[in-house]
N, C-alpha and C. Protein backbone atom coordinates (compact mmCIF):
# COMPACT_ATOMS: atom_id res chain seq x y z
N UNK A 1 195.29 10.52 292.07
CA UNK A 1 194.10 10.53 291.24
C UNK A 1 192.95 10.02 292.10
N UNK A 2 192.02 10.73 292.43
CA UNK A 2 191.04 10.25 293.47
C UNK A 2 189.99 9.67 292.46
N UNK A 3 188.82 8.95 292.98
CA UNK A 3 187.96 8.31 292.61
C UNK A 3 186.49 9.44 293.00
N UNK A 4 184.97 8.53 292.00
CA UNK A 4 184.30 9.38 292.50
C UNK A 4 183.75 9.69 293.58
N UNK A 5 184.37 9.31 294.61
CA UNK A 5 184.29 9.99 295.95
C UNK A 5 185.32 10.39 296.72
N UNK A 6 186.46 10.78 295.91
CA UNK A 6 186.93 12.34 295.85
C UNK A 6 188.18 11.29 297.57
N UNK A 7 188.61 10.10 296.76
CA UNK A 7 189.51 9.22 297.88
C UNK A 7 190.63 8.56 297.04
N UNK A 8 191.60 8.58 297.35
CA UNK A 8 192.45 8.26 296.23
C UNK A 8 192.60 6.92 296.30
N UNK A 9 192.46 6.01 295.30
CA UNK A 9 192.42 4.29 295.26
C UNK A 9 194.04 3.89 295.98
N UNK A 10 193.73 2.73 296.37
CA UNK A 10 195.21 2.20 296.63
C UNK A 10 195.89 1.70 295.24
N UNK A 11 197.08 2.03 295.45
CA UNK A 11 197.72 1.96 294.15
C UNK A 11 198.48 0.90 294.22
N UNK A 12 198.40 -0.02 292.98
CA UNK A 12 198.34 -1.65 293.03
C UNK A 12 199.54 -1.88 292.32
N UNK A 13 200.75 -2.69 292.44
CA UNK A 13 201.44 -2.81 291.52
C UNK A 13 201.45 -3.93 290.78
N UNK A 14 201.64 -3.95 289.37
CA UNK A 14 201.41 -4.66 288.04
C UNK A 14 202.20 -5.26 287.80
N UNK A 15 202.44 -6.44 287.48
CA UNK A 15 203.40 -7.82 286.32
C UNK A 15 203.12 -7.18 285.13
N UNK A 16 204.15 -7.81 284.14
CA UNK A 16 204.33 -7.47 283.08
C UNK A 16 202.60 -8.27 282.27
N UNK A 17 202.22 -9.40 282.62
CA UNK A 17 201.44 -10.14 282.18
C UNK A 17 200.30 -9.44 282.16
N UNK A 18 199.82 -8.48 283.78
CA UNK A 18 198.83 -7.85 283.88
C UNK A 18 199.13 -6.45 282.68
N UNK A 19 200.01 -5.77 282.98
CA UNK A 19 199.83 -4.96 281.60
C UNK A 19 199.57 -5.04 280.84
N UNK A 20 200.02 -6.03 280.50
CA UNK A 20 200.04 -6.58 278.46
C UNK A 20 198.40 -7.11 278.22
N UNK A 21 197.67 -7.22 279.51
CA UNK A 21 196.34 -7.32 279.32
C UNK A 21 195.45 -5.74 279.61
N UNK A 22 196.25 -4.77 279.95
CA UNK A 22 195.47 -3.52 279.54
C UNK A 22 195.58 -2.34 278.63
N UNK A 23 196.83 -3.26 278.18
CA UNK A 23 197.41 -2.46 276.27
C UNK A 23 197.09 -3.63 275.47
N UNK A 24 197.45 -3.31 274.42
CA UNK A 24 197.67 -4.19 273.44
C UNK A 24 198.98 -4.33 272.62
N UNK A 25 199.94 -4.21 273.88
CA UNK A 25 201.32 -4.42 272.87
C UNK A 25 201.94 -5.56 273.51
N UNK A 26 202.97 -6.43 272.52
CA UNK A 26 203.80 -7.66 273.05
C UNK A 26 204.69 -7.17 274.06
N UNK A 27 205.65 -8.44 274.19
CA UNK A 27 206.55 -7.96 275.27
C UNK A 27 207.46 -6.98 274.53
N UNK A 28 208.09 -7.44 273.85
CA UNK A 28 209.21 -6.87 273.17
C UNK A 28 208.89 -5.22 272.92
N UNK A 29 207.88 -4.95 272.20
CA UNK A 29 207.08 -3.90 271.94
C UNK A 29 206.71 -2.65 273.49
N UNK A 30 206.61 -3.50 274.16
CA UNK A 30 206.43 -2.68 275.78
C UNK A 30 207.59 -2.32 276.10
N UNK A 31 208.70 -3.61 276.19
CA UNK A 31 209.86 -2.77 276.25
C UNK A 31 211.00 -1.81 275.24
N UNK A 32 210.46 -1.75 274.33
CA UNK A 32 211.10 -0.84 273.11
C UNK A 32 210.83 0.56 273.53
N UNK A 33 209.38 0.27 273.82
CA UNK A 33 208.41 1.66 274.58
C UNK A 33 209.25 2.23 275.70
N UNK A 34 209.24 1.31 276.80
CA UNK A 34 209.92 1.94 278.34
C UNK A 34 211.52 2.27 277.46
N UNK A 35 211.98 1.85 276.91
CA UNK A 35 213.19 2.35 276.66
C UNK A 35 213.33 3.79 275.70
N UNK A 36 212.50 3.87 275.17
CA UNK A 36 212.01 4.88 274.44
C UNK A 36 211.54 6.17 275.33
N UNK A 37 210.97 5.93 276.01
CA UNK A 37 209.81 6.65 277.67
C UNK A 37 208.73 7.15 276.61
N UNK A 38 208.32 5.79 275.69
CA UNK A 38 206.76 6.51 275.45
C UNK A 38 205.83 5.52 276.29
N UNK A 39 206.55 4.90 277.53
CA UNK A 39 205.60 4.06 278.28
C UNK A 39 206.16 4.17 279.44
N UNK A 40 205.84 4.28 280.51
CA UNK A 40 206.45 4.47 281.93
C UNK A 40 206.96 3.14 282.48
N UNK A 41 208.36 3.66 282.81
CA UNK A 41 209.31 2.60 283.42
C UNK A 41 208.72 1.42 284.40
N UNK A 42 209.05 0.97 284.22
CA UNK A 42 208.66 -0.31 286.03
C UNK A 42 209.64 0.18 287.15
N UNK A 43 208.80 -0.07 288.29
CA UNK A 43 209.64 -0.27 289.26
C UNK A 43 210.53 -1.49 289.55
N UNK A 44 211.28 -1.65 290.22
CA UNK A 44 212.47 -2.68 290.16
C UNK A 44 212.23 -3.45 291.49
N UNK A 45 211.66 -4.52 291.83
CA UNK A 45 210.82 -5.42 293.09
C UNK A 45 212.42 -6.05 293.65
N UNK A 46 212.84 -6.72 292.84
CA UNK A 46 214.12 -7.08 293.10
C UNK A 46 215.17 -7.33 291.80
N UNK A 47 216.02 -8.28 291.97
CA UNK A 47 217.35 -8.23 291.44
C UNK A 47 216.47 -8.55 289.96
N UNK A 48 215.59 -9.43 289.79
CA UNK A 48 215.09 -9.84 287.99
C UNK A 48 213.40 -9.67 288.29
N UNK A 49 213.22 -9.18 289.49
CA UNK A 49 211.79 -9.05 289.31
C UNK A 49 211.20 -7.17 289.07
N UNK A 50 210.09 -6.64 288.08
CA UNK A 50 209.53 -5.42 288.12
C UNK A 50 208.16 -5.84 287.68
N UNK A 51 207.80 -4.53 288.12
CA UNK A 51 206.59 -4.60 288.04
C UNK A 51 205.99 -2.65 287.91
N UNK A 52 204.80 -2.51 287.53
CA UNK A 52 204.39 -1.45 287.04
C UNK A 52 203.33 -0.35 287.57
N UNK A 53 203.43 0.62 288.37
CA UNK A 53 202.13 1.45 289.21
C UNK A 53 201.01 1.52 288.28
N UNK A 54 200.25 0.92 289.13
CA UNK A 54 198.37 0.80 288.62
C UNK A 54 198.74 2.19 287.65
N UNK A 55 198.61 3.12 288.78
CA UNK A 55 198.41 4.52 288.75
C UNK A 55 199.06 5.13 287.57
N UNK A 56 200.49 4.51 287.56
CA UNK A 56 201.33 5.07 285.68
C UNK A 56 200.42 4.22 284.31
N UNK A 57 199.55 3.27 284.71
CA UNK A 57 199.30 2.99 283.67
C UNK A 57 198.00 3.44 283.17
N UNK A 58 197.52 3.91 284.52
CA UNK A 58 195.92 4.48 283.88
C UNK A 58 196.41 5.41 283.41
N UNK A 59 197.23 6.46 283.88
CA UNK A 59 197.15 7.76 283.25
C UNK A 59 198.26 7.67 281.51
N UNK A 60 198.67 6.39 281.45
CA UNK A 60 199.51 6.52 280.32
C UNK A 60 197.78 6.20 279.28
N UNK A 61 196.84 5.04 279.70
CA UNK A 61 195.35 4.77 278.65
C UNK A 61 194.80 6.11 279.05
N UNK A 62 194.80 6.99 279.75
CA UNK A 62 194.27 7.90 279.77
C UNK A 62 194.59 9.36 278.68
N UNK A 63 196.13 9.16 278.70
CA UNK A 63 196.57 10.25 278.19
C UNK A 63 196.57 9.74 275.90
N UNK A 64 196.23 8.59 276.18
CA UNK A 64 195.74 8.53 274.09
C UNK A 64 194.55 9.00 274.48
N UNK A 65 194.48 9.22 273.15
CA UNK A 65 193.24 10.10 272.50
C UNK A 65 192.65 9.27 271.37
N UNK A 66 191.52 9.29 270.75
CA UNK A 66 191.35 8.36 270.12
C UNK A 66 192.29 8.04 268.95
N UNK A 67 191.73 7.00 268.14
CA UNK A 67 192.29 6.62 267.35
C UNK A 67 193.66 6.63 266.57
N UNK A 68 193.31 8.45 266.21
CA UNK A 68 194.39 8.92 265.28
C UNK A 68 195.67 9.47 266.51
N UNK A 69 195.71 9.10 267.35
CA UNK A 69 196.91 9.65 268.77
C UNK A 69 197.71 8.44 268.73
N UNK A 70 197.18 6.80 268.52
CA UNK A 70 197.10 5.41 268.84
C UNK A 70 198.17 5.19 267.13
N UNK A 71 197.50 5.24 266.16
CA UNK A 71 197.98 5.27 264.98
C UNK A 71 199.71 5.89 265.02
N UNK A 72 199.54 6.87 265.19
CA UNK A 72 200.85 7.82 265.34
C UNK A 72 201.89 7.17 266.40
N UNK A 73 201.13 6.75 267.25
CA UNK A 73 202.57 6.07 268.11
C UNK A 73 202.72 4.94 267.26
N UNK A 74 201.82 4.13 266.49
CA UNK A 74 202.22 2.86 265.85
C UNK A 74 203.43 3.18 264.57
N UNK A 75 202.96 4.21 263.89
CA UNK A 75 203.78 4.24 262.55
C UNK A 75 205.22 4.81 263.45
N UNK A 76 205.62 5.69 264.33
CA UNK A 76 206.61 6.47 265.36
C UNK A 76 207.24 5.17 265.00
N UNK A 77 206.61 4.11 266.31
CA UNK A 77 207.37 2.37 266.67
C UNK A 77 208.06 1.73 265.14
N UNK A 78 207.03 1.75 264.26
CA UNK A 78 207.42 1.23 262.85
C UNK A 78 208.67 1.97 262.03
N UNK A 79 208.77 3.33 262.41
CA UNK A 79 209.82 3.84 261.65
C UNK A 79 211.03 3.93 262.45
N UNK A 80 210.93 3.77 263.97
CA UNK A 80 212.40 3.30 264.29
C UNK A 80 212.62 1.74 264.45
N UNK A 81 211.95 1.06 264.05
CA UNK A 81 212.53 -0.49 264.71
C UNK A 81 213.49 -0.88 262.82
C-alpha cells in the first residue's frame, strides 16, 4: 500500500495494546474475531509473544464502511457468543 508519494511505508509491527487503541474492541472480543477470521491473525514473535502487521490492520479500518457495515459485525459477534 504506498503512500502519497506513491512509496510504500515501512510496515510496523503491533502489540495487542497498540491495536486495541485503533479498534474499539476488548481483548477477549479481538480474539473471538481472529478466531473467527473477521480480524487478521497475529504473527507469532515467539513462544507467548504476537503481535499484528501495521499494514493488516489498516486495511482491516479500511475495509468497514460506515456505520451500518460496523453494526452488522456487532449483532454477527452478539448472536454467536
Amino acid at each position: 500500500m504506498k503512500n502519497k508519494l506513491g512509496v510504500d511505508p515501512p510496515i510496523r509491527l503491533l502489540r495487542e495494546k497498540q491495536v486495541r487503541e485503533l479498534v474499539p474492541f476488548a481483548h477477549s472480543t479481538l480474539w473471538a474475531m481472529v478466531s473467527r477470521g473477521q480480524f487478521p491473525s497475529p504473527v507469532r514473535l515467539g513462544e507467548r509473544m504476537v503481535a499484528w502487521r501495521s499494514t493488516d490492520i489498516e486495511e482491516f479500518i479500511k475495509s468497514l464502511e460506515p456505520t451500518h457495515k460496523f453494526d452488522a459485525l456487532q449483532k454477527s459477534m452478539g448472536e454467536q457468543t
